[in-house]
N, C-alpha and C. Protein backbone atom coordinates (compact mmCIF):
# COMPACT_ATOMS: atom_id res chain seq x y z
N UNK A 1 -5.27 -117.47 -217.76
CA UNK A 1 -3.83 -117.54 -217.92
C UNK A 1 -3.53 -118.34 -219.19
N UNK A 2 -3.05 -117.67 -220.31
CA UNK A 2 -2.31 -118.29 -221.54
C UNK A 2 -1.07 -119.35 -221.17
N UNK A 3 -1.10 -120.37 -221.45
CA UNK A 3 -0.01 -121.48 -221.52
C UNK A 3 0.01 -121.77 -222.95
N UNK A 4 1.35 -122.60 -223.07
CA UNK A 4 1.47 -124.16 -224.04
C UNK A 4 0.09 -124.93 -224.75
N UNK A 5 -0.64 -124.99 -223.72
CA UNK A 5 -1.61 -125.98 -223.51
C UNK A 5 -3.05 -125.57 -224.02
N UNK A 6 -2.96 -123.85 -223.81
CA UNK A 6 -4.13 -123.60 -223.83
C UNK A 6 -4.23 -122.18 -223.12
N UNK A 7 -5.42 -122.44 -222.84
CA UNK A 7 -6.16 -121.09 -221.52
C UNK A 7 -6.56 -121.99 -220.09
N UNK A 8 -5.71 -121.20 -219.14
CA UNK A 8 -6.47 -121.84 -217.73
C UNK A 8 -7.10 -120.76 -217.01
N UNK A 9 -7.62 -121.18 -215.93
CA UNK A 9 -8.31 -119.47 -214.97
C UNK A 9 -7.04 -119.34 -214.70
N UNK A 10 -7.20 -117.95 -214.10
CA UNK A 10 -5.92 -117.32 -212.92
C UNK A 10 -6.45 -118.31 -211.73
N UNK A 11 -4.53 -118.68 -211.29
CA UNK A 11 -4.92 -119.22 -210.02
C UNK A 11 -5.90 -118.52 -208.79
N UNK A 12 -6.34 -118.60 -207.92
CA UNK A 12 -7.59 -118.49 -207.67
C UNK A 12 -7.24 -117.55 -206.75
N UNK A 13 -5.88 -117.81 -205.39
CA UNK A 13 -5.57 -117.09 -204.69
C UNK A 13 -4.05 -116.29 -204.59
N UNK A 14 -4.30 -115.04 -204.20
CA UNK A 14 -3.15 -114.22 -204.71
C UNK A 14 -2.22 -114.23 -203.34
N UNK A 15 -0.72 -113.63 -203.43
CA UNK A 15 -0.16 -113.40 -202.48
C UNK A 15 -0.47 -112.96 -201.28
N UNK A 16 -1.47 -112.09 -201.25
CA UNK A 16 -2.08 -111.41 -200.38
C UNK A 16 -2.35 -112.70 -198.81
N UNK A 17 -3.33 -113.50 -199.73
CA UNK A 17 -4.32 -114.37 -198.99
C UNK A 17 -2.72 -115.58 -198.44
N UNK A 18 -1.58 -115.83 -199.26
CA UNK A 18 -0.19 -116.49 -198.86
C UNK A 18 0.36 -115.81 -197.68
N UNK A 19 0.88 -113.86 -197.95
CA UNK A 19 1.84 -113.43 -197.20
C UNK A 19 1.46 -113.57 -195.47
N UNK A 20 -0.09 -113.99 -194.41
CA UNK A 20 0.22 -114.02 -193.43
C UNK A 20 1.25 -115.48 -193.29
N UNK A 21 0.97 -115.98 -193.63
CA UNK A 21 1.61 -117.69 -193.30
C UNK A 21 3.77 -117.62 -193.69
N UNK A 22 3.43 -116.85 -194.33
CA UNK A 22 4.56 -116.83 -194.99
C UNK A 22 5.50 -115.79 -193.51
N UNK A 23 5.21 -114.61 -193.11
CA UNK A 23 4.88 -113.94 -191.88
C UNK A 23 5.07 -114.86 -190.76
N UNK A 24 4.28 -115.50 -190.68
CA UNK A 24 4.23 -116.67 -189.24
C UNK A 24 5.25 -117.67 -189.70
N UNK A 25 5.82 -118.27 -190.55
CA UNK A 25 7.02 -119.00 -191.02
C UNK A 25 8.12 -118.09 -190.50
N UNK A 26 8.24 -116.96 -190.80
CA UNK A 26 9.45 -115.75 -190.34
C UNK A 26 9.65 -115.82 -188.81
N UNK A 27 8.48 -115.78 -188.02
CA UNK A 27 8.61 -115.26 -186.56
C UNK A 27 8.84 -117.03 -186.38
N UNK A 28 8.33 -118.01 -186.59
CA UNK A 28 8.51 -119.32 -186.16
C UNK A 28 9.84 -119.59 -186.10
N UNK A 29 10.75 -119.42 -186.92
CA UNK A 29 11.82 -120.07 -187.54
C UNK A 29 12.74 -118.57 -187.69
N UNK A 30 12.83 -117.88 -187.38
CA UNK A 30 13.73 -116.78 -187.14
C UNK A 30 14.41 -116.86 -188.30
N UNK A 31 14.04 -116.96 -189.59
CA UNK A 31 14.54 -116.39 -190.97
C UNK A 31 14.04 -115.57 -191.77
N UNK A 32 13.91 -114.37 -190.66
CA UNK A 32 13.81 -113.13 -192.32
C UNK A 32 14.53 -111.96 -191.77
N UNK A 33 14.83 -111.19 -192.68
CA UNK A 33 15.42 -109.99 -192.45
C UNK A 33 14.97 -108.94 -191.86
N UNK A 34 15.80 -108.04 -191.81
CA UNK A 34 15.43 -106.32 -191.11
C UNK A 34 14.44 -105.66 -192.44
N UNK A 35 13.03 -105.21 -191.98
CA UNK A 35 11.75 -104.67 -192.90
C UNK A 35 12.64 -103.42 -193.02
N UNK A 36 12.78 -102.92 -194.48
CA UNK A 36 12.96 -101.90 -195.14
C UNK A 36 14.43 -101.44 -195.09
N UNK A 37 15.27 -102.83 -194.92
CA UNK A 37 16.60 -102.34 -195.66
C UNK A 37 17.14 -102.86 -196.77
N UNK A 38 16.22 -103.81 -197.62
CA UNK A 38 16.09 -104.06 -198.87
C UNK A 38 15.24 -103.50 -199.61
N UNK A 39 15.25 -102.57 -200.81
CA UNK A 39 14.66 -101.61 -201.38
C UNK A 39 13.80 -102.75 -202.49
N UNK A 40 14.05 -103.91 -202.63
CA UNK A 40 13.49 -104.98 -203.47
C UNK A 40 12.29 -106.04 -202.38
N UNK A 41 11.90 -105.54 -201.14
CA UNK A 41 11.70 -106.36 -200.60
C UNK A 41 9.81 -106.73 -200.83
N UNK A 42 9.25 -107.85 -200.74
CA UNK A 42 8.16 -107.70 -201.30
C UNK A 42 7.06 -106.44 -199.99
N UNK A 43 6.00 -106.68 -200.73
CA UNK A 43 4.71 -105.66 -200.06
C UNK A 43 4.55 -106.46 -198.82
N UNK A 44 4.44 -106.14 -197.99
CA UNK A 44 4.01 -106.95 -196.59
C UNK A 44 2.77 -106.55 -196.21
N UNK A 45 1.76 -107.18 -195.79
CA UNK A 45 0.47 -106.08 -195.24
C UNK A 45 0.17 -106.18 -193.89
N UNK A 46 1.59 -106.99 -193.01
CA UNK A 46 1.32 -107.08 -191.96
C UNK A 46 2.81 -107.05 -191.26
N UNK A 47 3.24 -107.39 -189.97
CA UNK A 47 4.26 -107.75 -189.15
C UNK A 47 4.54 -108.34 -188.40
N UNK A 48 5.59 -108.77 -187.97
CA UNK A 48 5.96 -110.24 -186.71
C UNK A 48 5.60 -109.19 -185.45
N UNK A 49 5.74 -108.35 -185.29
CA UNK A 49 5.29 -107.49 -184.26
C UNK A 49 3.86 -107.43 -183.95
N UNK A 50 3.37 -107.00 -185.04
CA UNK A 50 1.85 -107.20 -184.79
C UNK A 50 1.13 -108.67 -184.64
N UNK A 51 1.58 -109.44 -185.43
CA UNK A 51 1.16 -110.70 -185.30
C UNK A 51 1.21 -111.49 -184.21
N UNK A 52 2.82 -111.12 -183.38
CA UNK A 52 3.14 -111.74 -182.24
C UNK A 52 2.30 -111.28 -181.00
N UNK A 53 1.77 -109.81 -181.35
CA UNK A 53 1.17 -109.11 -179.91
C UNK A 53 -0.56 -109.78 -180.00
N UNK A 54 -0.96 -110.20 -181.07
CA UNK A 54 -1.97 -110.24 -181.60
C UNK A 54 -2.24 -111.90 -180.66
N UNK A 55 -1.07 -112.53 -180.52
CA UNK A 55 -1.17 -113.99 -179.42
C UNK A 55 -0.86 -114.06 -178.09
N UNK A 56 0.21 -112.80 -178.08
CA UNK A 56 0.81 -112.74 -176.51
C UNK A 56 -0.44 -112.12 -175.81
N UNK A 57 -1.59 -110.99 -176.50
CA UNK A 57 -1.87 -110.35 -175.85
C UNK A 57 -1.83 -108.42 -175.86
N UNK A 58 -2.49 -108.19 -174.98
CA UNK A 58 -1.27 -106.66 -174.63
C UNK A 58 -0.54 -106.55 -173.79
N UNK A 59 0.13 -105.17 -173.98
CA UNK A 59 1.51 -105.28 -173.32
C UNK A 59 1.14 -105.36 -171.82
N UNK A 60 1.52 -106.13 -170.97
CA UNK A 60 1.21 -106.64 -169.63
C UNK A 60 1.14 -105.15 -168.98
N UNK A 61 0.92 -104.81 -167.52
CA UNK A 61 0.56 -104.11 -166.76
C UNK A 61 0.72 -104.65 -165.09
N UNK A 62 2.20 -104.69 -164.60
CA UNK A 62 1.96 -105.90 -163.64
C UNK A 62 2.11 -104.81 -162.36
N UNK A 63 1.57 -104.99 -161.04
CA UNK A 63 1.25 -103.55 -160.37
C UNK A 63 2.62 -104.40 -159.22
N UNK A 64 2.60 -102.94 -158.14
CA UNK A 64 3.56 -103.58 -157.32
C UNK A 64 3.01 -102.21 -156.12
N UNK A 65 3.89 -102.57 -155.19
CA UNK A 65 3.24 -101.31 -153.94
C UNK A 65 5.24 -101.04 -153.80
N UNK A 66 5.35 -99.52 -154.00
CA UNK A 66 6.67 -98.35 -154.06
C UNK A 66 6.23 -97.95 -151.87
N UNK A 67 7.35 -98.28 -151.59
CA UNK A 67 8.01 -97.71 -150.12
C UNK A 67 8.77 -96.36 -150.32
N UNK A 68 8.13 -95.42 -150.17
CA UNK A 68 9.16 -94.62 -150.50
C UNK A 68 8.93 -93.17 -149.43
N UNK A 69 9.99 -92.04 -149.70
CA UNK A 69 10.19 -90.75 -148.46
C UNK A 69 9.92 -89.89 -149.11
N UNK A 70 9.44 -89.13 -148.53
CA UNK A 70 9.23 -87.64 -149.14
C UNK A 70 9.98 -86.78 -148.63
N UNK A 71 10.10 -85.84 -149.15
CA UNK A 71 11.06 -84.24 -148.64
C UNK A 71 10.82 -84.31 -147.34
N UNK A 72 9.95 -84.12 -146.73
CA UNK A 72 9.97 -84.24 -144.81
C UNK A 72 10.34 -85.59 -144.27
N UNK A 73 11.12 -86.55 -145.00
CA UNK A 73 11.39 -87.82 -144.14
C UNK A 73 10.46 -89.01 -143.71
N UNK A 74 8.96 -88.34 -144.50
CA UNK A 74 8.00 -89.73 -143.86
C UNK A 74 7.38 -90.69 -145.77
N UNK A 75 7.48 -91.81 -144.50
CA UNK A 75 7.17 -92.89 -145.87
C UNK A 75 5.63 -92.95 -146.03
N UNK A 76 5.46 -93.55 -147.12
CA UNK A 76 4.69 -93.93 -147.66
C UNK A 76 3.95 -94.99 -148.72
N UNK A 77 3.32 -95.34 -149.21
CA UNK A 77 3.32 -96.82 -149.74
C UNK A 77 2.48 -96.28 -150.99
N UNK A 78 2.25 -96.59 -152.10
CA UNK A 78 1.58 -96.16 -152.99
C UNK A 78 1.67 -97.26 -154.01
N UNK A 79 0.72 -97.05 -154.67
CA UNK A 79 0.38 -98.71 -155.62
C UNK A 79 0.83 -98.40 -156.89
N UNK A 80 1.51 -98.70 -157.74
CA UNK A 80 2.51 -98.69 -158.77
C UNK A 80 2.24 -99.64 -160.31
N UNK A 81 2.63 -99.43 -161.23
CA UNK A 81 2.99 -100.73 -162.10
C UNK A 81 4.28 -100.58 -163.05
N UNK A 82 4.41 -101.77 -163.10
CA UNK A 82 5.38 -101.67 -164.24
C UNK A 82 5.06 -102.16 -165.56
N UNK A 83 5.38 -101.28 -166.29
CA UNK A 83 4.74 -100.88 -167.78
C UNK A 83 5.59 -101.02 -168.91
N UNK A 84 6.58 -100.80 -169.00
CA UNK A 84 7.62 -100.52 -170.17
C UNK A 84 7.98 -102.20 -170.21
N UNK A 85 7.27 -102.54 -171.36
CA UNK A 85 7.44 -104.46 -171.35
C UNK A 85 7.87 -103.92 -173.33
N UNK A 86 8.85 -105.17 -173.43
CA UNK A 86 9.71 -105.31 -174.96
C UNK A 86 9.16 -106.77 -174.90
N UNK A 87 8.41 -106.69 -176.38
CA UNK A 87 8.34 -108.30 -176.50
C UNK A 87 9.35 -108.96 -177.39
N UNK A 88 10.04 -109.72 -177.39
CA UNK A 88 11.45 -110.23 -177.27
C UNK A 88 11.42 -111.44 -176.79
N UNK A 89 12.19 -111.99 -177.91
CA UNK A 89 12.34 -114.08 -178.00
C UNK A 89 13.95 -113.32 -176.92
N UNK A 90 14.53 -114.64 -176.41
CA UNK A 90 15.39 -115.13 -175.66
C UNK A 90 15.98 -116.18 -176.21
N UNK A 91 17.39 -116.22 -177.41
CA UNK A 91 17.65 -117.03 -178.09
C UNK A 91 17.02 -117.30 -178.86
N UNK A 92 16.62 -118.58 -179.07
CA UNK A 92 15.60 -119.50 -180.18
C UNK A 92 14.08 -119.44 -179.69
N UNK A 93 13.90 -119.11 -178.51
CA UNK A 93 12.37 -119.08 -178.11
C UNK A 93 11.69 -117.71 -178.61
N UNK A 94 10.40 -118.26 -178.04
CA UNK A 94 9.46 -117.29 -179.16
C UNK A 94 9.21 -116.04 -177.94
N UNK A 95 9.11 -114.82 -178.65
CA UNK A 95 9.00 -114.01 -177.95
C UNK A 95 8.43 -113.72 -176.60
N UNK A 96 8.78 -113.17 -175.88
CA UNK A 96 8.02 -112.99 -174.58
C UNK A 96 8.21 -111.12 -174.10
N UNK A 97 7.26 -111.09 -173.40
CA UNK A 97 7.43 -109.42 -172.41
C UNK A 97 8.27 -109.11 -171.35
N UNK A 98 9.30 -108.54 -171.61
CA UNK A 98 10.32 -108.57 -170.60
C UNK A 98 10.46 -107.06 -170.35
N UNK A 99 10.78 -106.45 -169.06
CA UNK A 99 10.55 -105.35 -168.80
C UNK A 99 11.96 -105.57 -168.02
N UNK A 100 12.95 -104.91 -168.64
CA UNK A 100 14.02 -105.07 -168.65
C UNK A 100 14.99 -103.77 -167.78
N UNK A 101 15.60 -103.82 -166.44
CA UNK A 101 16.25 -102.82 -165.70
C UNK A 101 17.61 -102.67 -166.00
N UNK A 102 18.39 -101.65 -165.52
CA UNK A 102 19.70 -100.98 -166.07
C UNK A 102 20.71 -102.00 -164.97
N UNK A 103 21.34 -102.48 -165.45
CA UNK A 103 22.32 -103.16 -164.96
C UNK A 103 23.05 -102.44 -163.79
N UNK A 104 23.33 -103.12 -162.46
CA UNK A 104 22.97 -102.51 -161.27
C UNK A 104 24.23 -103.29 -160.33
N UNK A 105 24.67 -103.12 -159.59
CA UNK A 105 25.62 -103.87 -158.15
C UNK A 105 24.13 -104.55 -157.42
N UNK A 106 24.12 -105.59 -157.62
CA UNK A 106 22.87 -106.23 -156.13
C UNK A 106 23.56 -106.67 -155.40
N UNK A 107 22.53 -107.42 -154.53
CA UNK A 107 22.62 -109.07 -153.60
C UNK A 107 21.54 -109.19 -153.40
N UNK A 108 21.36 -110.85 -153.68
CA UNK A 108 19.61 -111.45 -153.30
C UNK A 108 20.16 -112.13 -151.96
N UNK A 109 19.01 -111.52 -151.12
CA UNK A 109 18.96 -112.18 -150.03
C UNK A 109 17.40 -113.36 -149.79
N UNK A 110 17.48 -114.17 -149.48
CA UNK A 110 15.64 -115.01 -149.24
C UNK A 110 16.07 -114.99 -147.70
N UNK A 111 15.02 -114.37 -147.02
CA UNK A 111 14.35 -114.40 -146.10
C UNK A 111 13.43 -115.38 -145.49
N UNK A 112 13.42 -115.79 -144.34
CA UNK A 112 12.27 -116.66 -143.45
C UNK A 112 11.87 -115.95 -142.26
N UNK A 113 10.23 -115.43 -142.16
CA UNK A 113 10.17 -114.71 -141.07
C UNK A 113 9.22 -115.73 -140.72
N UNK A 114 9.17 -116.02 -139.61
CA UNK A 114 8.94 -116.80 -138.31
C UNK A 114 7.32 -116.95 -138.46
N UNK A 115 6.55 -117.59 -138.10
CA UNK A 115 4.98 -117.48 -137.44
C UNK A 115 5.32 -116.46 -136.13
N UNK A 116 4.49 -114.99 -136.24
CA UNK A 116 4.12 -114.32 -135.58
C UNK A 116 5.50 -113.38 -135.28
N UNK A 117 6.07 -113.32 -136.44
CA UNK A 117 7.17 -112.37 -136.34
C UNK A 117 6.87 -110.91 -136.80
N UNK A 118 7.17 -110.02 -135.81
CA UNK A 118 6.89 -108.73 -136.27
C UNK A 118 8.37 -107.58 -136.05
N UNK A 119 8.94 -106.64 -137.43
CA UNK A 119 9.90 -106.23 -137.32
C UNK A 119 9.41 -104.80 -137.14
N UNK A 120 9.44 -104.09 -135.95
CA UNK A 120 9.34 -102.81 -135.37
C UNK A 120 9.96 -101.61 -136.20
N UNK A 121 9.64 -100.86 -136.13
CA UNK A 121 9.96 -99.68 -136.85
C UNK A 121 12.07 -99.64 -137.41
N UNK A 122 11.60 -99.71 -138.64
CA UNK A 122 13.13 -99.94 -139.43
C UNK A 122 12.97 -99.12 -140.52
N UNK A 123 13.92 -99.18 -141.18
CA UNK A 123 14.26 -98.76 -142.64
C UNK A 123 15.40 -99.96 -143.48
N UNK A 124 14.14 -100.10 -145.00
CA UNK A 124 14.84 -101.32 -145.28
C UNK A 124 16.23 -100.73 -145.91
N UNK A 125 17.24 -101.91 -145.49
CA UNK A 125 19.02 -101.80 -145.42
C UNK A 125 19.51 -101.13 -146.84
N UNK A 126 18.51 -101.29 -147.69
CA UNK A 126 19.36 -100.17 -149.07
C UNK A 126 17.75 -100.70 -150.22
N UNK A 127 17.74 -100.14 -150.96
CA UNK A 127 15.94 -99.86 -151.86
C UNK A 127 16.54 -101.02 -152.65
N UNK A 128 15.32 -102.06 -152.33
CA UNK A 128 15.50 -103.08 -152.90
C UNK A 128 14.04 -103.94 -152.89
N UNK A 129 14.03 -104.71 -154.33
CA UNK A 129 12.80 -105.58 -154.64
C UNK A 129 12.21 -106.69 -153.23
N UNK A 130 11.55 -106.41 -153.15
CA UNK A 130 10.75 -107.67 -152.30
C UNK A 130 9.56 -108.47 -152.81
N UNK A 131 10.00 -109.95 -152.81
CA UNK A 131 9.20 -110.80 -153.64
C UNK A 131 8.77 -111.74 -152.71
N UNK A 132 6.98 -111.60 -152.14
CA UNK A 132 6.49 -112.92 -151.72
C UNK A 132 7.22 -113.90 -152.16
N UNK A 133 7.52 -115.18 -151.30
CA UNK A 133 7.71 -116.43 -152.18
C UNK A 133 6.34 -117.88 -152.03
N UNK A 134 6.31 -117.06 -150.71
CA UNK A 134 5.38 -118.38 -149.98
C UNK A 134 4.79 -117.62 -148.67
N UNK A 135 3.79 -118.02 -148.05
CA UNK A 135 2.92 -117.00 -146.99
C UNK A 135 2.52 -115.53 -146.93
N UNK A 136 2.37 -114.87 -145.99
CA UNK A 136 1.64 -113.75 -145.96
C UNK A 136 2.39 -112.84 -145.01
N UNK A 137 2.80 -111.35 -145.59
CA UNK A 137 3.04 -110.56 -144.50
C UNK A 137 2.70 -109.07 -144.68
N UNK A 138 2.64 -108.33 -144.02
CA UNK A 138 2.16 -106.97 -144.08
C UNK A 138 3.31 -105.88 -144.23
N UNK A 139 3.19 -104.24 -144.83
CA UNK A 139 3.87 -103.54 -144.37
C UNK A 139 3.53 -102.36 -143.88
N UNK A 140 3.80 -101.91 -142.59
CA UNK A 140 2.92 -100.04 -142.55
C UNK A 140 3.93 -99.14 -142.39
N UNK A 141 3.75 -98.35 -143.33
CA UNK A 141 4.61 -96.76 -143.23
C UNK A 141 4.23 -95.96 -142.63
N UNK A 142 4.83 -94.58 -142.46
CA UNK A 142 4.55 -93.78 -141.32
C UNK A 142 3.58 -93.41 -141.39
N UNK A 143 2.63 -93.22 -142.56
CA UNK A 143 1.38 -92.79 -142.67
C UNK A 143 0.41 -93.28 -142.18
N UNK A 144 0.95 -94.14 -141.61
CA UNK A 144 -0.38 -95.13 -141.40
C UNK A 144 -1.09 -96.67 -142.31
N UNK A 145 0.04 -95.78 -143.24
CA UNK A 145 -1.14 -97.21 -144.58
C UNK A 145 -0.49 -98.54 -144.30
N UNK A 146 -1.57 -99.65 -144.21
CA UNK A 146 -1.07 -100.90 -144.15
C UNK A 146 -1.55 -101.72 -145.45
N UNK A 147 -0.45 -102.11 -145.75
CA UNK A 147 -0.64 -102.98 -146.94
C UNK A 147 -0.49 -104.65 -146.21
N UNK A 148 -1.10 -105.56 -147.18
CA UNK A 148 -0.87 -106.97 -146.78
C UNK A 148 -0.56 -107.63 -148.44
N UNK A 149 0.93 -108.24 -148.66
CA UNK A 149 0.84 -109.43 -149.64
C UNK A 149 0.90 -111.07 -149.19
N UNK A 150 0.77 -111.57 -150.56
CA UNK A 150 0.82 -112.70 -150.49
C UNK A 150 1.44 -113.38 -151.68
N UNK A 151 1.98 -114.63 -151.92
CA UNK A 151 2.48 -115.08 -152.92
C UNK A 151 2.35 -114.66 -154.21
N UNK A 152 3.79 -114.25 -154.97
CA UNK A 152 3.37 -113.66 -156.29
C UNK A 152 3.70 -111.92 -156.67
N UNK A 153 3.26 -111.27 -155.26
CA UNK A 153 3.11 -109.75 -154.79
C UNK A 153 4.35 -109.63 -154.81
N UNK A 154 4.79 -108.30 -154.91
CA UNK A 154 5.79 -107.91 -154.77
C UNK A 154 5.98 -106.05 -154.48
N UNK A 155 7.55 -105.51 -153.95
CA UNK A 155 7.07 -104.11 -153.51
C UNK A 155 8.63 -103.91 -153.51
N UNK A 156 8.83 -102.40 -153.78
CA UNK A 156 9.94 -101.40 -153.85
C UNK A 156 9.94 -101.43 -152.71
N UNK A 157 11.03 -101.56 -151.68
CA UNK A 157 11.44 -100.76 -150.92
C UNK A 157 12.29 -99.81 -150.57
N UNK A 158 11.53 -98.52 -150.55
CA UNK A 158 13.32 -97.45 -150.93
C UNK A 158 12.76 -96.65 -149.86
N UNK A 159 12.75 -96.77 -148.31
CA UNK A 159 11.99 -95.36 -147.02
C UNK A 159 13.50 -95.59 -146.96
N UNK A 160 14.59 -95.46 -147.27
CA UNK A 160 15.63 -94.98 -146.49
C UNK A 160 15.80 -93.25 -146.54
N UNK A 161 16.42 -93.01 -145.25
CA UNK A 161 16.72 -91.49 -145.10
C UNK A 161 15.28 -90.96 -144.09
N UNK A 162 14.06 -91.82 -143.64
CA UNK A 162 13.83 -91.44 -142.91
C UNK A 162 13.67 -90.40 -141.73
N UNK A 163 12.12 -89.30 -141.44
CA UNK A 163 12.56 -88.94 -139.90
C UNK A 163 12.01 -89.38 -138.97
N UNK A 164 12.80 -89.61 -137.40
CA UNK A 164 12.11 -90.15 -136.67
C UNK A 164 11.23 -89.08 -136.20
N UNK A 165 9.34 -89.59 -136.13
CA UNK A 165 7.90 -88.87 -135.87
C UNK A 165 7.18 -90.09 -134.88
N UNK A 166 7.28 -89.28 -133.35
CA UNK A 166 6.59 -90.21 -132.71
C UNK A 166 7.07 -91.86 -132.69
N UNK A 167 8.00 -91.63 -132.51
CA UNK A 167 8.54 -93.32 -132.52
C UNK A 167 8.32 -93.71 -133.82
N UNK A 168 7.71 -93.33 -134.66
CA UNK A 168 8.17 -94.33 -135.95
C UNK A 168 9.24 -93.55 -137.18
N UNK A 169 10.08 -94.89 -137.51
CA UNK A 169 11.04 -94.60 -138.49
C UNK A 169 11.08 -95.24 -139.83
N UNK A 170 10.69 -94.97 -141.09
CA UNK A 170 10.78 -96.33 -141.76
C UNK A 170 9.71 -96.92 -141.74
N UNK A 171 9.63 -98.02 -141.76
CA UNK A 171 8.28 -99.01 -141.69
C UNK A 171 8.21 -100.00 -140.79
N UNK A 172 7.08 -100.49 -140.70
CA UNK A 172 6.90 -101.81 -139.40
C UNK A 172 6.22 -102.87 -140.57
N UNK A 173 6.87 -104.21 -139.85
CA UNK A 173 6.12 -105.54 -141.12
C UNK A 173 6.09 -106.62 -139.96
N UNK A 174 5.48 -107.91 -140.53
CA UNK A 174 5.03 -109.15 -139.49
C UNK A 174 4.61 -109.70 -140.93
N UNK A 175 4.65 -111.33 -140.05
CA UNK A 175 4.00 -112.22 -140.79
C UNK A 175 1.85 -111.91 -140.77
N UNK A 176 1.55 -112.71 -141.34
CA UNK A 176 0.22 -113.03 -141.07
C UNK A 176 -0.28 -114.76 -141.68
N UNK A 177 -1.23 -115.20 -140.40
CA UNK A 177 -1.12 -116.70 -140.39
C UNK A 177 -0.29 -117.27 -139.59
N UNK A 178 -0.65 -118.69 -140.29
CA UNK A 178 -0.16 -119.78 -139.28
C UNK A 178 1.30 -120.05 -139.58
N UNK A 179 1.66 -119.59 -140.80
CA UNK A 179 2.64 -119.91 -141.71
C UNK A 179 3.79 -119.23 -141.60
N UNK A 180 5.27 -119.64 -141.85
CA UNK A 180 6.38 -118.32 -141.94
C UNK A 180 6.31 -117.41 -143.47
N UNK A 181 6.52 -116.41 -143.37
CA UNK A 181 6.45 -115.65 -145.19
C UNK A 181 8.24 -115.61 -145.22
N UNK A 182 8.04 -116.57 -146.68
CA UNK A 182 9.25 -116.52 -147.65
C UNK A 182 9.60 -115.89 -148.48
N UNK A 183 10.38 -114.67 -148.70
CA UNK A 183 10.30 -113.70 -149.18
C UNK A 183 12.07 -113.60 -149.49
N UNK A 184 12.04 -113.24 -150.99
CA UNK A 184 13.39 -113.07 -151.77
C UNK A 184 13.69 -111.46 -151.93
N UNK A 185 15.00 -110.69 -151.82
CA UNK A 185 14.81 -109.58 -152.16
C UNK A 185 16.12 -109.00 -153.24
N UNK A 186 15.99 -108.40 -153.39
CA UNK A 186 17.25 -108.00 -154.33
C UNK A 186 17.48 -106.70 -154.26
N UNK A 187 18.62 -106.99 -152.92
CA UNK A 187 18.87 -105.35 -152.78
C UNK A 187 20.07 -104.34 -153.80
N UNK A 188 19.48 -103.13 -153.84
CA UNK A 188 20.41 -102.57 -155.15
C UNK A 188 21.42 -101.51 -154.98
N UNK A 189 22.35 -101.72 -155.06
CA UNK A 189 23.44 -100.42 -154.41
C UNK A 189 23.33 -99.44 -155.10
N UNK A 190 22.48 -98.51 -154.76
CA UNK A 190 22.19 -97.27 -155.44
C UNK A 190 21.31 -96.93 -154.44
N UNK A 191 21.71 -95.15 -154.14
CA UNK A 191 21.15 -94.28 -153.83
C UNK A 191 19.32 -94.21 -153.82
N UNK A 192 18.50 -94.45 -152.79
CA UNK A 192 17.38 -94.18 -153.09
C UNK A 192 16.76 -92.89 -153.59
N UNK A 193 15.79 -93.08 -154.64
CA UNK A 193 15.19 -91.84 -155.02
C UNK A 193 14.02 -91.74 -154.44
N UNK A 194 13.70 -90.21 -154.13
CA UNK A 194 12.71 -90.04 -153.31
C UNK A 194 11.15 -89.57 -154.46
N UNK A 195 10.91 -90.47 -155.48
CA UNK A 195 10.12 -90.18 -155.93
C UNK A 195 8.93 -91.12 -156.52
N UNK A 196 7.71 -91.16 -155.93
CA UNK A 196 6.69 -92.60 -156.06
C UNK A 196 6.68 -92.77 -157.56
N UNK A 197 6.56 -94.26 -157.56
CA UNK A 197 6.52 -94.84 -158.89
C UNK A 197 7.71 -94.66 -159.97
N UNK A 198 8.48 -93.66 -159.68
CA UNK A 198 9.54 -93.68 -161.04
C UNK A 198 10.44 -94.90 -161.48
N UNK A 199 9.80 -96.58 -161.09
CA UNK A 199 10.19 -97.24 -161.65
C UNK A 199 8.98 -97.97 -162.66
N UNK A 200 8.99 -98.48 -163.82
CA UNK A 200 7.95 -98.80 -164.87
C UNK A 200 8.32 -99.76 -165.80
């Protein structure tokens, strides 16, 4: 490099080896713009997108067990996930995976079922989330299948519309253990759909 002074080397390291940091300054501090609506904007060789997934991870995969009816009226339980995750800050915080549903009429109800409580053939009151909170309880649909969760677990319930086969309607559930299961739900005023997994 020609100066005043003389001849020096070229500085040693180029933008290249600068622009990740410069990148991670952007996603830290939420000051840079929308990529490619400045026609002046420099070369990037990377993104807050990529960079951010590159710490979070991949996109999560979190499973759940779907209650649901088929065209002849009988339920069934089938193992599910939900998939469609946006990684997305919340205000000033740094991004996170949020798998985000269509704005809906609820009510959360939390539940306490008893040590050695068992609820006989029902259909749950309108298709709604059920979230372990604390203990253990089971659910069996008409098929036969018995599922068991526990803290953390969670499950669709949508067998409404039911037929009654042999005394059963809906599903049968109980605790399991010594313990009562605490369980939150969020029921959703909407029409159940009769189709496994179409939530993600």
């Amino acid at each position: 490099m020609r100066h005043v002074d003389g001849v020096s080397p070229d500085w040693p390291l180029g933008f290249d080896v600068f622009e990740p940091y410069y990148g991670e300054a952007e996603a830290l501090y939420h000051v840079h713009g929308q990529r490619g609506e400045n026609p002046t904007e420099p070369w990037s060789s990377t993104n807050t997108e990529t960079r951010m997934s590159d710490r979070t991870g991949p996109k999560p995969r979190i499973p759940y067990w779907h209650l649901w009816t088929d065209a002849d009226g009988v339920s069934h339980q089938q193992r599910c996930s939900l998939t469609e995750f946006e990684l997305k800050g919340v205000g000033d915080a740094a991004p996170q995976w949020n798998n985000r549903h269509p704005r809906i009429d609820s009510t959360v109800v939390v539940t306490v079922q008893p040590v050695g409580w068992v609820g006989n053939w029902h259909e749950n009151p309108a298709p709604q989330w059920i979230v372990v909170l604390s203990g253990r309880w089971w659910i069996e649909s008409m098929d036969g299948v018995r599922v068991e969760q526990g803290p953390g677990e969670f499950s669709l319930g949508e067998d409404q519309g039911c037929t009654t086969r042999d005394g059963r309607k809906g599903h049968r559930s109980g605790t399991i253990g010594d313990g009562p299961a605490v369980l939150m739900t969020v029921q959703l005023h909407r029409p159940p759909l009769r189709t496994p997994c179409h939530t993600r």
